[in-house]
PDB file of N, CA and C in Angstrom:
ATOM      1  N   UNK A   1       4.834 -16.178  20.324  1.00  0.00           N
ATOM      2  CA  UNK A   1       5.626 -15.438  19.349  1.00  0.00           C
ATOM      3  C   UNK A   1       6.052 -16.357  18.192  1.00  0.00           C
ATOM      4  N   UNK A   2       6.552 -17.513  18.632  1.00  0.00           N
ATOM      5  CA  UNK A   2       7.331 -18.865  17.729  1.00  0.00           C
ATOM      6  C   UNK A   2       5.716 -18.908  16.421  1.00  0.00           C
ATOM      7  N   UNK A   3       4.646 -19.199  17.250  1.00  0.00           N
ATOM      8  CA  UNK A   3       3.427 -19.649  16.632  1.00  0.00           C
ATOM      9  C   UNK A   3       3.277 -18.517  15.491  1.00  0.00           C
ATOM     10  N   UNK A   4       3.123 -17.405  16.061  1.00  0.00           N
ATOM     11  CA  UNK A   4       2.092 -16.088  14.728  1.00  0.00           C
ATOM     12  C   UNK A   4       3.862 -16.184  13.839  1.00  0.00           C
ATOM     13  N   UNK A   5       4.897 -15.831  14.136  1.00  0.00           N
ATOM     14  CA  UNK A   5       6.073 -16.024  13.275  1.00  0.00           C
ATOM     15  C   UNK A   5       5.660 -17.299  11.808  1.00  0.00           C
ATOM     16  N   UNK A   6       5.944 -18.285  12.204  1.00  0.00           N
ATOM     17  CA  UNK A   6       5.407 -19.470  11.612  1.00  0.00           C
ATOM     18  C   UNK A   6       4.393 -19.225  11.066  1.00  0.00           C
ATOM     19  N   UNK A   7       2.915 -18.776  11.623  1.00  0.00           N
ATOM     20  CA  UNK A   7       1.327 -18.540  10.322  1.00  0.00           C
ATOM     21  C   UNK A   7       2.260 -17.315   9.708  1.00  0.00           C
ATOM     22  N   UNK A   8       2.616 -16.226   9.664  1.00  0.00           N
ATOM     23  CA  UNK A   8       3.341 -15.298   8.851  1.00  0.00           C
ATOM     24  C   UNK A   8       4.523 -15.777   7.772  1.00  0.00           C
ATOM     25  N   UNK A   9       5.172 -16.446   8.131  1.00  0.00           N
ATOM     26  CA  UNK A   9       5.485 -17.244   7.125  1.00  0.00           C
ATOM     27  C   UNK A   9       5.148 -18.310   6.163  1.00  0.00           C
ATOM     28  N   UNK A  10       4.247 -19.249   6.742  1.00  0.00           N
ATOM     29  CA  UNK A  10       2.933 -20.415   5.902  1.00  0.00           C
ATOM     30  C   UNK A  10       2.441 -19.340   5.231  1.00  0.00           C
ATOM     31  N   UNK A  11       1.684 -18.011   5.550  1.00  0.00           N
ATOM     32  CA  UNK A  11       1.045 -16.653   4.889  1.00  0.00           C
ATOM     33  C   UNK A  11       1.682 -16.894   3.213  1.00  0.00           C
ATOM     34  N   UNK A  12       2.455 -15.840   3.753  1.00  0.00           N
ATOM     35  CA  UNK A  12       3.660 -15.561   2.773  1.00  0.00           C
ATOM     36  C   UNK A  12       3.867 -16.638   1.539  1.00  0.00           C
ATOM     37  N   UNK A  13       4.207 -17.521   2.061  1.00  0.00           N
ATOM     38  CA  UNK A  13       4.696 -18.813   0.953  1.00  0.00           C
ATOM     39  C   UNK A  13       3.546 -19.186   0.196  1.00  0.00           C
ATOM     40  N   UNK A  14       1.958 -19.586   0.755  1.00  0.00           N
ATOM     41  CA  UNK A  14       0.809 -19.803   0.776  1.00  0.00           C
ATOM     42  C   UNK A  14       0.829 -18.836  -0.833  1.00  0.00           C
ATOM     43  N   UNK A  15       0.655 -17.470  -0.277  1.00  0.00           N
ATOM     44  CA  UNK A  15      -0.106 -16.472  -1.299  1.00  0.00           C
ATOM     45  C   UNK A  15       1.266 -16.444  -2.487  1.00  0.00           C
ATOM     46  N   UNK A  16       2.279 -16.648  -2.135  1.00  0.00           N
ATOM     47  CA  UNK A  16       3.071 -16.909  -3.056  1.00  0.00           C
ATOM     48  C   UNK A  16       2.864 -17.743  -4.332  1.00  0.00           C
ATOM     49  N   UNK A  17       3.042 -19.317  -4.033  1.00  0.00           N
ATOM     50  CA  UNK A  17       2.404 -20.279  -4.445  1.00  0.00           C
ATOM     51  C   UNK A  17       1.159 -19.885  -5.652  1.00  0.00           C
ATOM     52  N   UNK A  18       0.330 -19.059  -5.045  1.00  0.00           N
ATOM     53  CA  UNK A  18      -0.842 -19.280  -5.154  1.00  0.00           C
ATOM     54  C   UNK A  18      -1.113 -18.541  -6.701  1.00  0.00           C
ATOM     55  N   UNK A  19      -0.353 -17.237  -6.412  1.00  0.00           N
ATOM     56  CA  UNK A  19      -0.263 -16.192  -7.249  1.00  0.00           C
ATOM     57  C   UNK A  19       0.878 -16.689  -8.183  1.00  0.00           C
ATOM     58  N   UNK A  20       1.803 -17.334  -8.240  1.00  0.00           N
ATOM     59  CA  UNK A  20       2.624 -17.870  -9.331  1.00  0.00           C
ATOM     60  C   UNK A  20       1.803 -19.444  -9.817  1.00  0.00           C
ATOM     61  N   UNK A  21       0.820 -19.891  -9.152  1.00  0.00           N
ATOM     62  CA  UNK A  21       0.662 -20.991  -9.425  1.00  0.00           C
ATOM     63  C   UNK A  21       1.783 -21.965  -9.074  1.00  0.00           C
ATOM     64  N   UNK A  22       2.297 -22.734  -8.626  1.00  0.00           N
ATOM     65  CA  UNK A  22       3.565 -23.289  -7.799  1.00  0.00           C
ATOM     66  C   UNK A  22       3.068 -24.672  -8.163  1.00  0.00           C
ATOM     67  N   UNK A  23       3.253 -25.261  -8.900  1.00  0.00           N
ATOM     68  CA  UNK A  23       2.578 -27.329  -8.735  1.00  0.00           C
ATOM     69  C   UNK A  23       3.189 -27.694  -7.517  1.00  0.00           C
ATOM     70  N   UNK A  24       2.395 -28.190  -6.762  1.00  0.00           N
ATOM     71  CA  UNK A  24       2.639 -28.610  -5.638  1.00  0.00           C
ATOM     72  C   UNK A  24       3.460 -30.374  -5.518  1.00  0.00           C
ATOM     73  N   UNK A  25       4.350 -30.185  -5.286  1.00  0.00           N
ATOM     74  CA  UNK A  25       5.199 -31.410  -5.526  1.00  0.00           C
ATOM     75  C   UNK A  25       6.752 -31.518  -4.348  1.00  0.00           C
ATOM     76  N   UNK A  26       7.007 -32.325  -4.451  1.00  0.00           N
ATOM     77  CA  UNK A  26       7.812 -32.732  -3.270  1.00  0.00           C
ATOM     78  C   UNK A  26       8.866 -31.433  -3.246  1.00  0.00           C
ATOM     79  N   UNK A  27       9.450 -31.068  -4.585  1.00  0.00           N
ATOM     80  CA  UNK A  27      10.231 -30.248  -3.820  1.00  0.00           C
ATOM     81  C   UNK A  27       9.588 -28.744  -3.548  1.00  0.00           C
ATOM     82  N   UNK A  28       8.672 -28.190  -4.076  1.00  0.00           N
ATOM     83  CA  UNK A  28       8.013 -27.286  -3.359  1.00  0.00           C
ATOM     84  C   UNK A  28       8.041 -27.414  -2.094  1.00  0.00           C
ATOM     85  N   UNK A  29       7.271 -28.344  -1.338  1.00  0.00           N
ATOM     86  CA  UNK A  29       6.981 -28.754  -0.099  1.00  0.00           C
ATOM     87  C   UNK A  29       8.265 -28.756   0.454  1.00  0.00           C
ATOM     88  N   UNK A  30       9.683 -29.424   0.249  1.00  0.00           N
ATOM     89  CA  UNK A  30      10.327 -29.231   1.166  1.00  0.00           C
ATOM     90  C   UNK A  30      11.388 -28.092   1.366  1.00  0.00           C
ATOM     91  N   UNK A  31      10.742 -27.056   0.059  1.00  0.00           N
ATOM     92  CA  UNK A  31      11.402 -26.003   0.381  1.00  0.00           C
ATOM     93  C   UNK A  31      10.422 -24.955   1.447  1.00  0.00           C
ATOM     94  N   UNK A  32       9.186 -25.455   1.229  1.00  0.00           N
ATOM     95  CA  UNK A  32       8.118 -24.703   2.410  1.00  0.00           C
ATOM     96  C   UNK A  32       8.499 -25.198   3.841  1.00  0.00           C
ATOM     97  N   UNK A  33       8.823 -26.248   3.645  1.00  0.00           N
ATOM     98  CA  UNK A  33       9.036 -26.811   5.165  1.00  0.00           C
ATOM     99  C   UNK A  33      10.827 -26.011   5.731  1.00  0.00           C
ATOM    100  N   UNK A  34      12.005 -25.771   4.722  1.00  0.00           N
ATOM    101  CA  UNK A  34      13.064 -25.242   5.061  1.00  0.00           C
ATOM    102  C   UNK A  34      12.930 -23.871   5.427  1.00  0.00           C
ATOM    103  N   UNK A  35      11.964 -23.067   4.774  1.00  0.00           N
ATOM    104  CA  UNK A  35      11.752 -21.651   4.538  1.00  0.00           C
ATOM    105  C   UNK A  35      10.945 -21.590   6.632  1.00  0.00           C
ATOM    106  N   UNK A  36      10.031 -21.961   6.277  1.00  0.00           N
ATOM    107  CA  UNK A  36       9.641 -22.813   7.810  1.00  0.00           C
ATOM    108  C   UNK A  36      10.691 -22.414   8.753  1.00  0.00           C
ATOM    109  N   UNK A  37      11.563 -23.504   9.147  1.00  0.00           N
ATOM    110  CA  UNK A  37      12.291 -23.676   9.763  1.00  0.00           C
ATOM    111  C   UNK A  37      13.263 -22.611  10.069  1.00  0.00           C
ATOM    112  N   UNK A  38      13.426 -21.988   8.549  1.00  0.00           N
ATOM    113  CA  UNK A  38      14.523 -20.870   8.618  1.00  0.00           C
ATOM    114  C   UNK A  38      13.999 -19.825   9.178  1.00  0.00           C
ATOM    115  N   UNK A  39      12.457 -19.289   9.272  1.00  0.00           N
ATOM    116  CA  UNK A  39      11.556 -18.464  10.062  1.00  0.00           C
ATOM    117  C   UNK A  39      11.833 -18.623  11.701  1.00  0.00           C
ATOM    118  N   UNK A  40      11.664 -19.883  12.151  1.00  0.00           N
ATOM    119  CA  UNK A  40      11.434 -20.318  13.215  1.00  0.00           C
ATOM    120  C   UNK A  40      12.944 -19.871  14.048  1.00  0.00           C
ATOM    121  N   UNK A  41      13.968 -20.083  13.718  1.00  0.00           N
ATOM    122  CA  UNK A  41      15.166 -20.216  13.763  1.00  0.00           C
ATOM    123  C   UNK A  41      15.341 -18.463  13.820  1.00  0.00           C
ATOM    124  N   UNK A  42      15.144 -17.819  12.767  1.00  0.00           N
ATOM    125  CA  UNK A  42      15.840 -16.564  12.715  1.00  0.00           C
ATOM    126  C   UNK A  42      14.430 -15.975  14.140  1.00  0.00           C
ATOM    127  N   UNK A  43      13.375 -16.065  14.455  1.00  0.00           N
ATOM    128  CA  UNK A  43      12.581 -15.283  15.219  1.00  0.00           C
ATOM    129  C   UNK A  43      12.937 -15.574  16.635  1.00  0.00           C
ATOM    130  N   UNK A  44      13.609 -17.438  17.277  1.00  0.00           N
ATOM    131  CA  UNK A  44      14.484 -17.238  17.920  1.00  0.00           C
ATOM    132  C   UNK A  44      15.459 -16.035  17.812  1.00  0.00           C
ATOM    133  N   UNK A  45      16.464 -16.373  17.211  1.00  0.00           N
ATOM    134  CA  UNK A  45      17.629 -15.268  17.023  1.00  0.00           C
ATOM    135  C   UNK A  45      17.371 -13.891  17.325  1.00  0.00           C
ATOM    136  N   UNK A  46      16.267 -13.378  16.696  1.00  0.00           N
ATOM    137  CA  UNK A  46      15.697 -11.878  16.812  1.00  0.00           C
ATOM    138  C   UNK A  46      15.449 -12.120  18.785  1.00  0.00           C
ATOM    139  N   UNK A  47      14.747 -12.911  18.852  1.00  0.00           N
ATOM    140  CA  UNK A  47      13.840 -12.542  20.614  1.00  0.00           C
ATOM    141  C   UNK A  47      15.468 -12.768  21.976  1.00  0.00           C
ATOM    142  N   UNK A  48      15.778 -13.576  20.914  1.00  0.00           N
ATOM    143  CA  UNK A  48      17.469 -13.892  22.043  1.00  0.00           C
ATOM    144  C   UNK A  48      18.463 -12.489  22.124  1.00  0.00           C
ATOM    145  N   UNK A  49      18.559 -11.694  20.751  1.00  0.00           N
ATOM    146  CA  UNK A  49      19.192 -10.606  20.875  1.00  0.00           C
ATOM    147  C   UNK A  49      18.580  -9.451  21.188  1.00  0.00           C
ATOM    148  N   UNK A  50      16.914  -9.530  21.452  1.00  0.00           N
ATOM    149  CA  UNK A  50      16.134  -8.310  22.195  1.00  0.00           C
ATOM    150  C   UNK A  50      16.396  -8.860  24.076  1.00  0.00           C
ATOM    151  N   UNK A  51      16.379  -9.380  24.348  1.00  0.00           N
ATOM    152  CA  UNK A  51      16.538 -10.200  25.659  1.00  0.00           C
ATOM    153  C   UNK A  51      17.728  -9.749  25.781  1.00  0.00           C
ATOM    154  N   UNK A  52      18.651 -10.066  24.829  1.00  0.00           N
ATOM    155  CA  UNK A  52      20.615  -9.576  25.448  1.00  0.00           C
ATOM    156  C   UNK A  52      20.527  -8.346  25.500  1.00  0.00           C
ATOM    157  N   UNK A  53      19.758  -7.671  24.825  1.00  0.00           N
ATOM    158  CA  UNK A  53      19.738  -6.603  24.873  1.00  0.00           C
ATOM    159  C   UNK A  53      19.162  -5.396  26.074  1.00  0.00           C
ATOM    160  N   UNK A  54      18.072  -6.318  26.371  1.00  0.00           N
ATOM    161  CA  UNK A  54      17.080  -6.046  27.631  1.00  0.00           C
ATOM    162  C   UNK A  54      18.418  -5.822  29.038  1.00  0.00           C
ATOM    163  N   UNK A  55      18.914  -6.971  28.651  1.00  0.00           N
ATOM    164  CA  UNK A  55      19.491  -7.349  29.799  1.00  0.00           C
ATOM    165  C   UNK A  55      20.526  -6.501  30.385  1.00  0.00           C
ATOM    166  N   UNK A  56      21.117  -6.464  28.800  1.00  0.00           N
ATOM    167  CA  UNK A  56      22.211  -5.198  29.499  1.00  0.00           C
ATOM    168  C   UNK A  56      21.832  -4.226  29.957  1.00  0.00           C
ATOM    169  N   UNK A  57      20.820  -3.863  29.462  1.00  0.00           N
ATOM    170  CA  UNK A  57      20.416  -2.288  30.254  1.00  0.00           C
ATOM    171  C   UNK A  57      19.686  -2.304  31.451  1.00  0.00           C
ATOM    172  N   UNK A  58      19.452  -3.420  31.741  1.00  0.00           N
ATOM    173  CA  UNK A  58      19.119  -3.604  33.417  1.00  0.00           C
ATOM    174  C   UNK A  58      20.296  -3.607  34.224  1.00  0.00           C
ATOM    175  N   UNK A  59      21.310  -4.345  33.796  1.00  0.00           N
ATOM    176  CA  UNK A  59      22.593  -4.284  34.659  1.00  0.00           C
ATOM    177  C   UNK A  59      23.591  -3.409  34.778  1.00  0.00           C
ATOM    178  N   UNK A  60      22.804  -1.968  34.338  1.00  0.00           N
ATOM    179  CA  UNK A  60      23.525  -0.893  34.363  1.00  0.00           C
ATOM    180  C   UNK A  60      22.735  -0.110  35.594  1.00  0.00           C
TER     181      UNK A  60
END
């Protein structure tokens, strides 16, 4: 799940870039790498609150 999240986001930024033309330079890159991270982070968050969610309704 962590993995296709992450290529869906590289996607995204990728065709972004591409279509504005973006010069590729340090801070591009380390806003690709934050945007990244912030993907990775929120798709945790999403799978942790389907799970809390799971859960409660088993323990009913």
């Amino acid at each position: 799940m962590q993995f296709i999240i992450t290529l869906i986001a590289a996607l995204i930024v990728g065709l972004y870039m591409y279509k504005k033309k973006v010069p590729v330079n340090a801070k591009s890159l380390f806003f690709m790498v934050v945007f990244g991270i912030f993907m990775h982070a929120l798709s945790d968050f999403i799978a942790g609150f389907i799970e809390g969610i799971q859960s409660s309704m088993n323990s009913r």
